[in-house]
C-alpha atoms as a PDB file:
ATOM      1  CA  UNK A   1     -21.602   2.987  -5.055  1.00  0.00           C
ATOM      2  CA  UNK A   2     -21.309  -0.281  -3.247  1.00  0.00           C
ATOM      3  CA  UNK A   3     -19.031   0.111   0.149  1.00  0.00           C
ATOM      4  CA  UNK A   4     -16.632  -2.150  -1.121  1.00  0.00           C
ATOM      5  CA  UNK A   5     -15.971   0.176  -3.908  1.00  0.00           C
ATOM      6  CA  UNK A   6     -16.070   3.365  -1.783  1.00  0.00           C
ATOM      7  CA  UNK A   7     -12.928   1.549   0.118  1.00  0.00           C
ATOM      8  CA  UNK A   8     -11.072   0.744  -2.984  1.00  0.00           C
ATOM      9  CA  UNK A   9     -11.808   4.201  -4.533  1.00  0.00           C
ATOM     10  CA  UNK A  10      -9.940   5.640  -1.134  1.00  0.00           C
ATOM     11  CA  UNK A  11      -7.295   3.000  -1.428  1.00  0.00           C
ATOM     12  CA  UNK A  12      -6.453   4.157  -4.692  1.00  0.00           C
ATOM     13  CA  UNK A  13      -6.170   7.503  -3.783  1.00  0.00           C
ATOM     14  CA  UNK A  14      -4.116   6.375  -1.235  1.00  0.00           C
ATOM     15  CA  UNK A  15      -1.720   4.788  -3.735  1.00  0.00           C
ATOM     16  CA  UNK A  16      -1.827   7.185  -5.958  1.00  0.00           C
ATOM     17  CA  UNK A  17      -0.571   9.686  -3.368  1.00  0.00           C
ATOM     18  CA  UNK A  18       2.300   7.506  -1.618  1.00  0.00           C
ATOM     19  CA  UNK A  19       4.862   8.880  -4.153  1.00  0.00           C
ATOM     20  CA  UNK A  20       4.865  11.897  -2.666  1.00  0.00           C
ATOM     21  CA  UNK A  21       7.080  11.451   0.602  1.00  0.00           C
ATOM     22  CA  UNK A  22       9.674   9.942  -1.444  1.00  0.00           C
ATOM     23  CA  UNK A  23       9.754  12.366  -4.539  1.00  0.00           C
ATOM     24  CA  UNK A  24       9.677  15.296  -1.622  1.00  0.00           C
ATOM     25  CA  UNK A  25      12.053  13.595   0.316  1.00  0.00           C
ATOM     26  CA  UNK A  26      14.473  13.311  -2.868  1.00  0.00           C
ATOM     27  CA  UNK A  27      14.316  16.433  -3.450  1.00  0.00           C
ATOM     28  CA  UNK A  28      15.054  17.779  -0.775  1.00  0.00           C
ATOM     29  CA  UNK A  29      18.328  15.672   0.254  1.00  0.00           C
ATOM     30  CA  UNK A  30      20.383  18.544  -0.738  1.00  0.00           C
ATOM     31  CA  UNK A  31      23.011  18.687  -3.167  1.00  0.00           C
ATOM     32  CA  UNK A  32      25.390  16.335  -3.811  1.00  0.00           C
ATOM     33  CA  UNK A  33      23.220  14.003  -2.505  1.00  0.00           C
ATOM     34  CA  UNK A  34      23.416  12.002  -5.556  1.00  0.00           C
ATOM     35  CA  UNK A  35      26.675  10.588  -7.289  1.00  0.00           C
ATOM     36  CA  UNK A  36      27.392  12.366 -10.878  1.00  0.00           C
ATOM     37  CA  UNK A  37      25.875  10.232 -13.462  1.00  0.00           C
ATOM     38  CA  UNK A  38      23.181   8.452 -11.549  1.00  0.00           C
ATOM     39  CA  UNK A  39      19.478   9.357 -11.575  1.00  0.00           C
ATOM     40  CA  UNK A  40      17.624   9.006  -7.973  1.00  0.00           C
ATOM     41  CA  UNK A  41      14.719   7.330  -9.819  1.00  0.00           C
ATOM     42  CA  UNK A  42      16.872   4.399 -11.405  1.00  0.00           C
ATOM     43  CA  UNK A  43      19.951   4.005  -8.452  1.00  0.00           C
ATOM     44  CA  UNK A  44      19.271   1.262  -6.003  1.00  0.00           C
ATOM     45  CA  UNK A  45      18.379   2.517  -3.293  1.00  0.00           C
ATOM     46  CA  UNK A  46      21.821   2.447  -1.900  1.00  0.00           C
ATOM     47  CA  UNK A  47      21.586   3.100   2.201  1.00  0.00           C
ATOM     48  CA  UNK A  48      24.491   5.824   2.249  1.00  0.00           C
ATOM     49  CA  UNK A  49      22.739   8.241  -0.456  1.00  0.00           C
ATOM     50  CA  UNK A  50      18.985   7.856   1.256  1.00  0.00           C
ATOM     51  CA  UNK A  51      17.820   9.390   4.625  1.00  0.00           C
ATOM     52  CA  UNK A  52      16.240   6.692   6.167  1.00  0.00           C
ATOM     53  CA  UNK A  53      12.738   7.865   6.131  1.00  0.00           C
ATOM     54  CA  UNK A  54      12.945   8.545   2.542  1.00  0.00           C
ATOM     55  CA  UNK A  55      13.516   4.672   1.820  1.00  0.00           C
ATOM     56  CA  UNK A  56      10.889   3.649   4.082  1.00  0.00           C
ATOM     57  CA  UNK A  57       8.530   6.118   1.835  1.00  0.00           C
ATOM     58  CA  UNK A  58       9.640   4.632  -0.948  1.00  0.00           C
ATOM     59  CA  UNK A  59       9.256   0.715   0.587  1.00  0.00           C
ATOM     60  CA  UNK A  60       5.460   1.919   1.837  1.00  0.00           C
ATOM     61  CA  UNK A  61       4.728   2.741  -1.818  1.00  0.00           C
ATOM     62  CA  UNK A  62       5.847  -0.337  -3.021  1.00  0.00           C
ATOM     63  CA  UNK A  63       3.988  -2.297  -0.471  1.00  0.00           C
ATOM     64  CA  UNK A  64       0.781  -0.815  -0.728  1.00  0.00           C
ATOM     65  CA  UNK A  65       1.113  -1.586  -4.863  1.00  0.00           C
ATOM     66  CA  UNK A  66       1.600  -5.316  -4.108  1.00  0.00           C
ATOM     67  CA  UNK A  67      -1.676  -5.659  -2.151  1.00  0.00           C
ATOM     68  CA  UNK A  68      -3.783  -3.212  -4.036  1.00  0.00           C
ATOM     69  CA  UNK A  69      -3.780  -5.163  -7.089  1.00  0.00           C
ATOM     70  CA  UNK A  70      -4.691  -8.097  -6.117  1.00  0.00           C
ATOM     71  CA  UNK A  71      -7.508  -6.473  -3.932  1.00  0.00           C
ATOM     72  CA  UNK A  72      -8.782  -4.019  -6.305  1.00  0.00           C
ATOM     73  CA  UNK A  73      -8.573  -7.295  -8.909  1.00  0.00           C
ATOM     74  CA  UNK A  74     -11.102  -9.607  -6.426  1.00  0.00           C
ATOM     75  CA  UNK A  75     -13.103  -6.729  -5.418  1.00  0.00           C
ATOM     76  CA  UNK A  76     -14.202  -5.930  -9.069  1.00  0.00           C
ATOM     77  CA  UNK A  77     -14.514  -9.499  -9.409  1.00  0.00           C
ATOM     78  CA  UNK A  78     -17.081  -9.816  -6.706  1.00  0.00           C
ATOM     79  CA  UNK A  79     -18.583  -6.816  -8.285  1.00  0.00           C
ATOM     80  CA  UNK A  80     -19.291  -8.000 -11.626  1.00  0.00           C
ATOM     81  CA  UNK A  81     -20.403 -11.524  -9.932  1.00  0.00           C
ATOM     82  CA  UNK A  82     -22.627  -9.602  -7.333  1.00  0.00           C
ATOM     83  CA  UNK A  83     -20.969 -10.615  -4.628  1.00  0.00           C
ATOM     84  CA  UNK A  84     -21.170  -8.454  -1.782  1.00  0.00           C
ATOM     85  CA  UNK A  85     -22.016  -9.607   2.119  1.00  0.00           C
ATOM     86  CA  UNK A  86     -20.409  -8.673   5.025  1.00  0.00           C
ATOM     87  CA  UNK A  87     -17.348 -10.302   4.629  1.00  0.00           C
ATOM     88  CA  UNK A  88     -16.475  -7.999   1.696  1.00  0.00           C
ATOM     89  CA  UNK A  89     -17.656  -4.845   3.392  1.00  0.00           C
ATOM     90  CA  UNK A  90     -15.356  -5.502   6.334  1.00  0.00           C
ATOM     91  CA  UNK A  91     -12.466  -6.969   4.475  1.00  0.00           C
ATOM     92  CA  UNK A  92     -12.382  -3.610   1.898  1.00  0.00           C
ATOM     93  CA  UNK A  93     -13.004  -1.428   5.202  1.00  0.00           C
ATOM     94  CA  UNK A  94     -10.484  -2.836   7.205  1.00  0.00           C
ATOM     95  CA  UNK A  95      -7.900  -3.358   4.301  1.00  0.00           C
ATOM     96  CA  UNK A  96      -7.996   0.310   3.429  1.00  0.00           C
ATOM     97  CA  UNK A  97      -7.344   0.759   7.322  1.00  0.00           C
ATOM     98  CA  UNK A  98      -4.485  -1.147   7.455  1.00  0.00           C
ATOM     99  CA  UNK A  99      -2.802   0.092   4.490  1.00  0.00           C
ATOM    100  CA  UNK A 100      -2.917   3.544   5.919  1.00  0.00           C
ATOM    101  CA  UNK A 101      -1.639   2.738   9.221  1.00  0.00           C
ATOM    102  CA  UNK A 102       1.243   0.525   7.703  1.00  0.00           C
ATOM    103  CA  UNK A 103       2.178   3.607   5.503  1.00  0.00           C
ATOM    104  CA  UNK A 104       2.298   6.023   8.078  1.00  0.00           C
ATOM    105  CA  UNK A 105       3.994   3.632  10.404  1.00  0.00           C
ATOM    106  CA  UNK A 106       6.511   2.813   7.883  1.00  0.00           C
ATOM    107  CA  UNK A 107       7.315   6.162   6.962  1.00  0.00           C
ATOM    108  CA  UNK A 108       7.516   7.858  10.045  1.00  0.00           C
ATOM    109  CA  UNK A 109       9.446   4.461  11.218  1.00  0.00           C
ATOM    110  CA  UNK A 110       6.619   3.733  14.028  1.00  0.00           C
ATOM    111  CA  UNK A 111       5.334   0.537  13.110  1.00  0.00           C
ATOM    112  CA  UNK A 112       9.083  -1.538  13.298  1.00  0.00           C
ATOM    113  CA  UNK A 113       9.042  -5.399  14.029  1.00  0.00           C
ATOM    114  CA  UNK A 114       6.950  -7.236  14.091  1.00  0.00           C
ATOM    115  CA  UNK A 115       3.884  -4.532  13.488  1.00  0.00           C
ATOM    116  CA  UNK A 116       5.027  -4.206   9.952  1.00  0.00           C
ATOM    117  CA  UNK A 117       5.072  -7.288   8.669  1.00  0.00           C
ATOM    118  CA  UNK A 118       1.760  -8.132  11.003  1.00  0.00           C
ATOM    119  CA  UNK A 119      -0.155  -4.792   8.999  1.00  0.00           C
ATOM    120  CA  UNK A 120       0.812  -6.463   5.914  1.00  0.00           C
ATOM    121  CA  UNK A 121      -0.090  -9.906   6.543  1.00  0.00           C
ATOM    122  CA  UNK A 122      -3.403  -8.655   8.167  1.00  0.00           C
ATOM    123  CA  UNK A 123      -4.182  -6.759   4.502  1.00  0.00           C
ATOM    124  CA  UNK A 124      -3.094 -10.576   2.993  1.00  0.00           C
ATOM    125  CA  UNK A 125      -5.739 -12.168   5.150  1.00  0.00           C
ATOM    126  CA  UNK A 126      -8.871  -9.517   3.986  1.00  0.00           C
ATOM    127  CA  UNK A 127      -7.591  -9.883   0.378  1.00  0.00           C
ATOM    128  CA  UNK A 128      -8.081 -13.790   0.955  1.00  0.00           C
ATOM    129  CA  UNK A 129     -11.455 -12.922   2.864  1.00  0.00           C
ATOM    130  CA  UNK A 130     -12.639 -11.219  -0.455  1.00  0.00           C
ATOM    131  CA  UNK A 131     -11.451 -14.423  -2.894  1.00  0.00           C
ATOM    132  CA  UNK A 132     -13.328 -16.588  -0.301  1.00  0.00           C
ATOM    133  CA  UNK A 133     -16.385 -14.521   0.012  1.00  0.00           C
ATOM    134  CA  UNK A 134     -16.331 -14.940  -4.006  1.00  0.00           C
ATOM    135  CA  UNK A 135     -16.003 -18.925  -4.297  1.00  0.00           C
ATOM    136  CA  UNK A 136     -18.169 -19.728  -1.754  1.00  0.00           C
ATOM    137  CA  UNK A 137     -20.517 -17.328  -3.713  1.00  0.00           C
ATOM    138  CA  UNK A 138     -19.555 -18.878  -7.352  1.00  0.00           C
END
């Protein structure tokens, strides 16, 4: 297994493992936590009927999603185009970092302005290192 992969493998596992803050956190609001007729799943996530932890879960989540994609997208690219230098080993490495530092940050509110939004655009910038590492290897 190329390094790049390893990264991505523990990214997805990652992902796949951010739901559970915010389905434990759900559930254990308490009753009446939710108004009658709504489903926690499908409401917005309305401030007053969330602790605030348990929306950040959910955000962290959705955040790692929107990157992963695309990474896990370029890195199989470079993959099946054998592209693979040091630019991709550090970029997987480092994204797989940063995603687990903004999750943990988010959720336990740590990382607030402007370390959020700098984790995420730091993950951005290796996902662009990968697509660049590619073309200039096309």
């Amino acid at each position: 297994m190329t390094p790049e992969l390893w990264w991505m493998t523990w990214t997805a596992i990652l992902a796949g493992s951010l739901w559970v803050p915010y389905i434990v956190g759900v559930n254990t609001a308490g009753p009446n936590t939710w108004p009658e007729g709504t489903d926690p799943f499908v409401t917005p996530m309305d401030p007053n009927l969330q602790r605030p932890w348990v929306r950040r879960a959910f955000r962290a989540h959705l955040n790692l999603i929107e990157q992963f994609l695309p990474m896990l997208a370029l890195v199989l690219i470079a993959h099946a185009a054998g592209v693979a230098n040091t630019v991709t080993i550090w970029a997987t490495g480092l994204f797989f970092g940063l995603r687990l530092l903004h999750a943990v940050g988010m959720i336990t509110g740590v990382a607030r302005m402007p370390a959020r939004p700098l984790i995420f655009v730091a993950g951005w910038l290796c996902i662009l290192a990968v697509a660049g590492a590619i073309l200039m290897g096309a």
